[in-house]
Protein backbone atom coordinates (compact mmCIF):
# COMPACT_ATOMS: atom_id res chain seq x y z
CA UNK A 1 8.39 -0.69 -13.81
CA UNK A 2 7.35 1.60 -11.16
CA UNK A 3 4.27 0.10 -7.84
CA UNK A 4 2.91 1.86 -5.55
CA UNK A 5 3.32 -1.09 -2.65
CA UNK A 6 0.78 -1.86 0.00
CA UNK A 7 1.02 -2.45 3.83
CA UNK A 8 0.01 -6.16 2.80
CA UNK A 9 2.98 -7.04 0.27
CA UNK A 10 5.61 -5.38 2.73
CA UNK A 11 4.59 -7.43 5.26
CA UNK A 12 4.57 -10.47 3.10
CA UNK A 13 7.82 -9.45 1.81
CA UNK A 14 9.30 -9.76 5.34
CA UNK A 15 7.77 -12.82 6.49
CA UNK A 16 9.26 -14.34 3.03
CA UNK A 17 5.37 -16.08 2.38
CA UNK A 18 5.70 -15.15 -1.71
CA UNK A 19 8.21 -15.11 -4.73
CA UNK A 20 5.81 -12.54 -6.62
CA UNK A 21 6.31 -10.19 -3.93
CA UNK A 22 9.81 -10.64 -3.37
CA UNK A 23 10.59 -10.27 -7.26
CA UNK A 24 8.56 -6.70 -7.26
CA UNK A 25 10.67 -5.14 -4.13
CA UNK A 26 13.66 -6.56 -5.50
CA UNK A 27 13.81 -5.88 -9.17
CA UNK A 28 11.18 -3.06 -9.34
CA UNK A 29 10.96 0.85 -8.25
CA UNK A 30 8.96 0.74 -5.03
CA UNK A 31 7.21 3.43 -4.29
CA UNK A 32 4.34 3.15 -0.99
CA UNK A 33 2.24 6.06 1.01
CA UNK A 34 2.63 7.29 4.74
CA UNK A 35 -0.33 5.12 5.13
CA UNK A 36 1.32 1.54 4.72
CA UNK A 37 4.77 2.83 6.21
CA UNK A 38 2.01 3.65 9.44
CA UNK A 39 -0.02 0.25 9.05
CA UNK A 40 3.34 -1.87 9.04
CA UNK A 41 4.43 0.26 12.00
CA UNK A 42 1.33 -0.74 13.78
CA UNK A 43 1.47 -4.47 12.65
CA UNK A 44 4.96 -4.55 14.49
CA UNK A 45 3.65 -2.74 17.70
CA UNK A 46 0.92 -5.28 17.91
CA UNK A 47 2.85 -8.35 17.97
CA UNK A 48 6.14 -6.94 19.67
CA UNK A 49 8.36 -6.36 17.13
CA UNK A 50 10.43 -2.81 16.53
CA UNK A 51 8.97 -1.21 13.81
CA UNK A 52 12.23 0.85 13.45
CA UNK A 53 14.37 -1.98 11.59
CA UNK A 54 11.50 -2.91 8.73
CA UNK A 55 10.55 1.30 8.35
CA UNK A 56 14.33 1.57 7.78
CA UNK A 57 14.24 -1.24 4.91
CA UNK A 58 11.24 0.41 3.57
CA UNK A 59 12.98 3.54 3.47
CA UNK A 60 16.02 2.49 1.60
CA UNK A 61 13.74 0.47 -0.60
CA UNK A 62 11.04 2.72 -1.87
CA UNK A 63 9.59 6.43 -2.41
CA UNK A 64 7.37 7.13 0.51
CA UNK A 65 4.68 9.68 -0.33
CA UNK A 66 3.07 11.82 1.83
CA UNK A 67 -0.70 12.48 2.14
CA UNK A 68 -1.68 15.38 -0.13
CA UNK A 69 -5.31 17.96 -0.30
CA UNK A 70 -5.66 16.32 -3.72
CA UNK A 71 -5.09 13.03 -2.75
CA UNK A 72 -7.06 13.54 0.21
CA UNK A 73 -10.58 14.53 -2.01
CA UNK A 74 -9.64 11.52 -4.49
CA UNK A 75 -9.84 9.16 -1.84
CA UNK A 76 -13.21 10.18 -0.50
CA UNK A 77 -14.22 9.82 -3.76
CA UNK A 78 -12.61 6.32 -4.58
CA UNK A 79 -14.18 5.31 -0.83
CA UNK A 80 -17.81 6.24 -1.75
CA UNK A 81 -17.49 5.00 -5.10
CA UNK A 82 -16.05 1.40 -3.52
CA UNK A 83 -18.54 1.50 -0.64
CA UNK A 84 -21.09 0.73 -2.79
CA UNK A 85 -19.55 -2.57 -3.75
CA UNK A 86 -17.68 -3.30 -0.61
CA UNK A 87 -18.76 -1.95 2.66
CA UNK A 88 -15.74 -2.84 4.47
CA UNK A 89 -13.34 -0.66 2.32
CA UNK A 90 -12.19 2.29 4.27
CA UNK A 91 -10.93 5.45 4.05
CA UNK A 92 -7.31 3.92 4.26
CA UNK A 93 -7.98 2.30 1.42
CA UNK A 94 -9.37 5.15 -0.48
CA UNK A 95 -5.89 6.58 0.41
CA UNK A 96 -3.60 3.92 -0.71
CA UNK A 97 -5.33 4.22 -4.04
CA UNK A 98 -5.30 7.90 -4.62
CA UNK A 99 -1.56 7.92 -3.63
CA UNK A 100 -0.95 5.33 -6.52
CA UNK A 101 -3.67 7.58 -8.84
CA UNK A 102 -1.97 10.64 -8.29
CA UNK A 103 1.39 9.81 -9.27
CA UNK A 104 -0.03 7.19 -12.31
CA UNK A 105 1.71 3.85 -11.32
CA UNK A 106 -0.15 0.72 -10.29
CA UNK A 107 -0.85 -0.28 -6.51
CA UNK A 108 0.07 -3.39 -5.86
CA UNK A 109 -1.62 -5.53 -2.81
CA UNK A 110 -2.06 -8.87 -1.08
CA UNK A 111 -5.85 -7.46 0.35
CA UNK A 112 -8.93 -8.67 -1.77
CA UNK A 113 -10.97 -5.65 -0.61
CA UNK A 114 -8.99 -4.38 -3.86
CA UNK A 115 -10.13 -6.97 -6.60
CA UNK A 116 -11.90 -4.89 -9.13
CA UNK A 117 -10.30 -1.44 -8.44
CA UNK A 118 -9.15 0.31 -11.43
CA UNK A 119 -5.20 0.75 -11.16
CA UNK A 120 -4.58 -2.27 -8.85
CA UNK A 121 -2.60 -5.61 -9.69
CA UNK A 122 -3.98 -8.04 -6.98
CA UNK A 123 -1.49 -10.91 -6.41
């Protein structure tokens, strides 16, 4: 089966915290937007660590996807739509979803802000 993998389960996935995540990276097409390849950059920056080694893992370990005009109108539109629910969910959300829309595969993430969303297995 093919996920579109979140900032949140990559991390998760390299701090070892969870067997669900480690059995989707390992035994399941990985596929994961710019956006999370930026956000774990950032993660590692923050506490010291070189982001180089885990973007390397994620490269040999998934599809990254670029940001896209259509994607970028989708997730506007997922934003509003989710703002109304949840103010906190951002326009980095919005994207993470439309990346996962656009191509048809579910998004899978660790982030709660999520729960609800059509197309997105929460674990």
């Amino acid at each position: 089966m093919k996920f579109m993998i979140d900032s949140s389960v990559w991390l998760a996935y390299f701090q070892g915290q969870d067997v669900r995540v480690r059995d989707i990276i390992e035994t399941h097409e990985c596929h994961t937007s710019i956006i999370a390849v930026a956000e774990v950059a950032d993660h590692c920056t923050r506490i010291n660590l070189d982001p180089e080694l885990l973007i390397e893992f994620i490269s040999s370990h998934a599809t990254i996807h670029d940001l896209s005009p259509k994607m970028s109108v989708l997730a506007s539109r997922i934003k509003m739509e989710q703002r109304k629910k949840k103010k906190k969910f951002g326009l980095a959300d919005g994207l993470h979803l439309a990346s996962a829309q656009t191509i048809g595969i579910p998004f899978v993430t660790l982030d709660s802000d999520f729960s609800g969303c059509k197309g997105v297995k929460l674990l």
